[in-house]
Protein backbone atom coordinates (compact mmCIF):
# COMPACT_ATOMS: atom_id res chain seq x y z
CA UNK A 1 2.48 -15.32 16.01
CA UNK A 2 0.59 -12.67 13.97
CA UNK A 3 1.05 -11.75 10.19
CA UNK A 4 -0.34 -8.43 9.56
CA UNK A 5 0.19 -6.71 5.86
CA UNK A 6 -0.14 -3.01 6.17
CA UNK A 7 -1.05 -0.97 2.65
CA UNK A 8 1.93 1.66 2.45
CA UNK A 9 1.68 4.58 0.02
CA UNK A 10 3.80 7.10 1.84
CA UNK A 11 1.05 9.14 3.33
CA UNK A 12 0.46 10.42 6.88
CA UNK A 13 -2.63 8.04 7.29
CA UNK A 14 0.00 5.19 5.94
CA UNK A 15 2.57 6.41 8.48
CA UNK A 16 -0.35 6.01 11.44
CA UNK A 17 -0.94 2.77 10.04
CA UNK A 18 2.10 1.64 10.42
CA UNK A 19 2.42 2.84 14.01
CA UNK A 20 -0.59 1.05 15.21
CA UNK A 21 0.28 -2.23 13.87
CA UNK A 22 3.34 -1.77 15.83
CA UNK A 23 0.91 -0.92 18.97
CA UNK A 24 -0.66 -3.93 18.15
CA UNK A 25 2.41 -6.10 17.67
CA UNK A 26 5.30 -7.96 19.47
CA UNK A 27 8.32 -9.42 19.32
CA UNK A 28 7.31 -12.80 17.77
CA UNK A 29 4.78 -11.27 14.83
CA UNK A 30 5.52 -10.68 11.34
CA UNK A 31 4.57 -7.51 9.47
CA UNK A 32 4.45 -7.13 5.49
CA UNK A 33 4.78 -3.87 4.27
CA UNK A 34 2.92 -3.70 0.56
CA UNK A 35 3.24 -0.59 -1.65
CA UNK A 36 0.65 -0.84 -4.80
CA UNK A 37 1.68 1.14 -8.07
CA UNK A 38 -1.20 1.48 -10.59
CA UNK A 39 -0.50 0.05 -13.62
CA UNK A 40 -1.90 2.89 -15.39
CA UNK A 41 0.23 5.33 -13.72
CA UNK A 42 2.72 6.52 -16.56
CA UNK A 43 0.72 5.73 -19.54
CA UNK A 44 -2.62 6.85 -18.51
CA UNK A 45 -5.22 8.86 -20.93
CA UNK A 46 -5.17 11.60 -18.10
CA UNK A 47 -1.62 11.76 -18.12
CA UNK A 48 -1.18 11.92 -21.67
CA UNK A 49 -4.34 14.48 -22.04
CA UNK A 50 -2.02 16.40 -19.73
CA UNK A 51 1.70 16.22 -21.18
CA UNK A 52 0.63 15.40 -25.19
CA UNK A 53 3.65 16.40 -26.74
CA UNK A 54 5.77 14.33 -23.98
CA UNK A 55 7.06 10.72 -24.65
CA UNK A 56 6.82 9.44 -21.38
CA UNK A 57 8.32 6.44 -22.26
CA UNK A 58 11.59 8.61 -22.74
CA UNK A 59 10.68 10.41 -18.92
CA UNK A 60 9.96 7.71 -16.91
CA UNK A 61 12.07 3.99 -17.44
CA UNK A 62 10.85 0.95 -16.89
CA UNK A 63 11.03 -0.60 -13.50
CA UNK A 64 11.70 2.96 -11.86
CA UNK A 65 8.33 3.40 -10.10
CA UNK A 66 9.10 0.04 -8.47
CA UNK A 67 12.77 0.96 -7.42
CA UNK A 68 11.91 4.34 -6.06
CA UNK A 69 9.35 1.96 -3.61
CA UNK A 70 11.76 -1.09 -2.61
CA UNK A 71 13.98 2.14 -1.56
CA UNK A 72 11.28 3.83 0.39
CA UNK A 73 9.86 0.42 2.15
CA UNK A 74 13.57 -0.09 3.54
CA UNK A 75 13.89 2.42 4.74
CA UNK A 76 10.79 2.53 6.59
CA UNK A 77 11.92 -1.49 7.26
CA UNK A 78 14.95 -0.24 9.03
CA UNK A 79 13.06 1.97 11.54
CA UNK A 80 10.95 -0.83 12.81
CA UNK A 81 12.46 -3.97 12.19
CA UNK A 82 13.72 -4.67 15.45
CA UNK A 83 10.25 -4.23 17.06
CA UNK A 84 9.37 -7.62 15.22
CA UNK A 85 10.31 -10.88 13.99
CA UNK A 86 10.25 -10.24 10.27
CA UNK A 87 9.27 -7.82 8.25
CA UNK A 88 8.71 -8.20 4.34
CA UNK A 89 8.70 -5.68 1.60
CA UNK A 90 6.16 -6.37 -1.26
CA UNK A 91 5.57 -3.96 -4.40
CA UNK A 92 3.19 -4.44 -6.80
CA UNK A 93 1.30 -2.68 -9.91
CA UNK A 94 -2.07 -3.05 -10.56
CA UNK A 95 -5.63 -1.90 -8.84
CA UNK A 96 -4.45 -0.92 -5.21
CA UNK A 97 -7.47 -2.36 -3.30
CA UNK A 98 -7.08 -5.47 -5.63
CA UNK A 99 -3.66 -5.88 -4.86
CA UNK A 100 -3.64 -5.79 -1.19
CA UNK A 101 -6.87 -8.26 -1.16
CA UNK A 102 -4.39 -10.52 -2.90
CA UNK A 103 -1.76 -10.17 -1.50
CA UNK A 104 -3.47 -10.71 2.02
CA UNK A 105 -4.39 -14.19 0.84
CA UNK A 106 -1.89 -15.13 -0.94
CA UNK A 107 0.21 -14.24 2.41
CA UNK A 108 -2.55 -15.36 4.79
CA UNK A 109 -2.27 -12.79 6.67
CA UNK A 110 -4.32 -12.49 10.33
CA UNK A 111 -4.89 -8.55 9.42
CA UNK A 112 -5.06 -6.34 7.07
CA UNK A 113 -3.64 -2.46 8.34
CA UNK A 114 -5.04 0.17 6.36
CA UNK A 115 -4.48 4.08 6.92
CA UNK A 116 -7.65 5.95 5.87
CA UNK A 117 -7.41 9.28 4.09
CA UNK A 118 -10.92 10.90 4.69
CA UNK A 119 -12.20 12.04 0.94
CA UNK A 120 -15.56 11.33 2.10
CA UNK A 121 -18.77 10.93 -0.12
CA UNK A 122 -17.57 13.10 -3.06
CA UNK A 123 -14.38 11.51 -2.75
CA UNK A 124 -15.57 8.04 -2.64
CA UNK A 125 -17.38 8.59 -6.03
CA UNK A 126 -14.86 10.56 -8.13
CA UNK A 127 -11.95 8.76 -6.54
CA UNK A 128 -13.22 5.15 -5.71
CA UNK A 129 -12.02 4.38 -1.97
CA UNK A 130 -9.36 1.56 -1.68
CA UNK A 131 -9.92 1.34 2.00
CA UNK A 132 -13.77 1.49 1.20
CA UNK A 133 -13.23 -1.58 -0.74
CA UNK A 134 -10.96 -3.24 1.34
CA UNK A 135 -13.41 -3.39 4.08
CA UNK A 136 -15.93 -4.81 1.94
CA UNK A 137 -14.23 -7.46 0.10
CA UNK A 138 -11.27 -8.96 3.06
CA UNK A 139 -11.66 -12.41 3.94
CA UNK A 140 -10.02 -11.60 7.42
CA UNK A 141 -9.77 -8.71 9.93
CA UNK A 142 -9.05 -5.24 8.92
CA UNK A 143 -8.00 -2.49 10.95
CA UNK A 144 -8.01 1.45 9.45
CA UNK A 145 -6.13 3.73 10.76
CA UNK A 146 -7.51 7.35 11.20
């Protein structure tokens, strides 16, 4: 049996990500699907620079970031579940490429799945690359998706 996590943000490159570690996969492995939410997302400087006279606290309620992504892993859950074992749903808020290192361990996963999204150099620098990172850091296998 293999455990694979595969890094889901809703993307295309997530969606190919997805479909290889079902390539790679059978009947008897076990697949977590892990959606990362920055922790900075509602409350960040940017954000507020951007909406100043809006109380976001008001917009966006607690917990609904993380509710919006339970719904949107099962449903992706339902479309492949019967291609495998088990498959888990994890969400979690922080760093994203710190969060799927951790999680990867904490689940001790075989493989790490990761779809990559191509921003290149310029990207890299202004962005920071979780898949960039991912590579570097992961204590086992990693496979990114193009």
């Amino acid at each position: 049996m293999k455990k694979m996590i595969i890094a889901y943000d809703g993307s295309v490159a997530a969606k190919r990500a997805i479909e290889m570690a079902l390539k790679c996969s059978n009947k008897d492995d076990e697949l977590t699907l892990l959606t990362v939410i920055p922790a900075e997302l509602a409350e960040s400087s940017f954000t507020k620079m951007l909406l100043p006279t809006i109380d976001l606290s008001s917009v966006v309620k607690s917990g609904s970031f993380k509710e919006r992504a339970m719904e949107t892993l099962s449903e992706v859950v339902a479309e492949i579940e019967n291609n495998v074992k088990k498959v888990n749903v994890v969400v979690e808020t922080g760093d994203p490429a710190d969060e799927i290192l951790m999680s990867a361990k904490k689940r001790e996963v075989d493989t790490i799945v990761l779809g990559y999204k191509g921003y290149g150099k310029e990207g890299r620098f202004l962005l920071g690359s979780v898949t960039d990172k991912v590579v570097r850091h992961a204590g086992v296998s990693v496979l990114v998706v193009r």
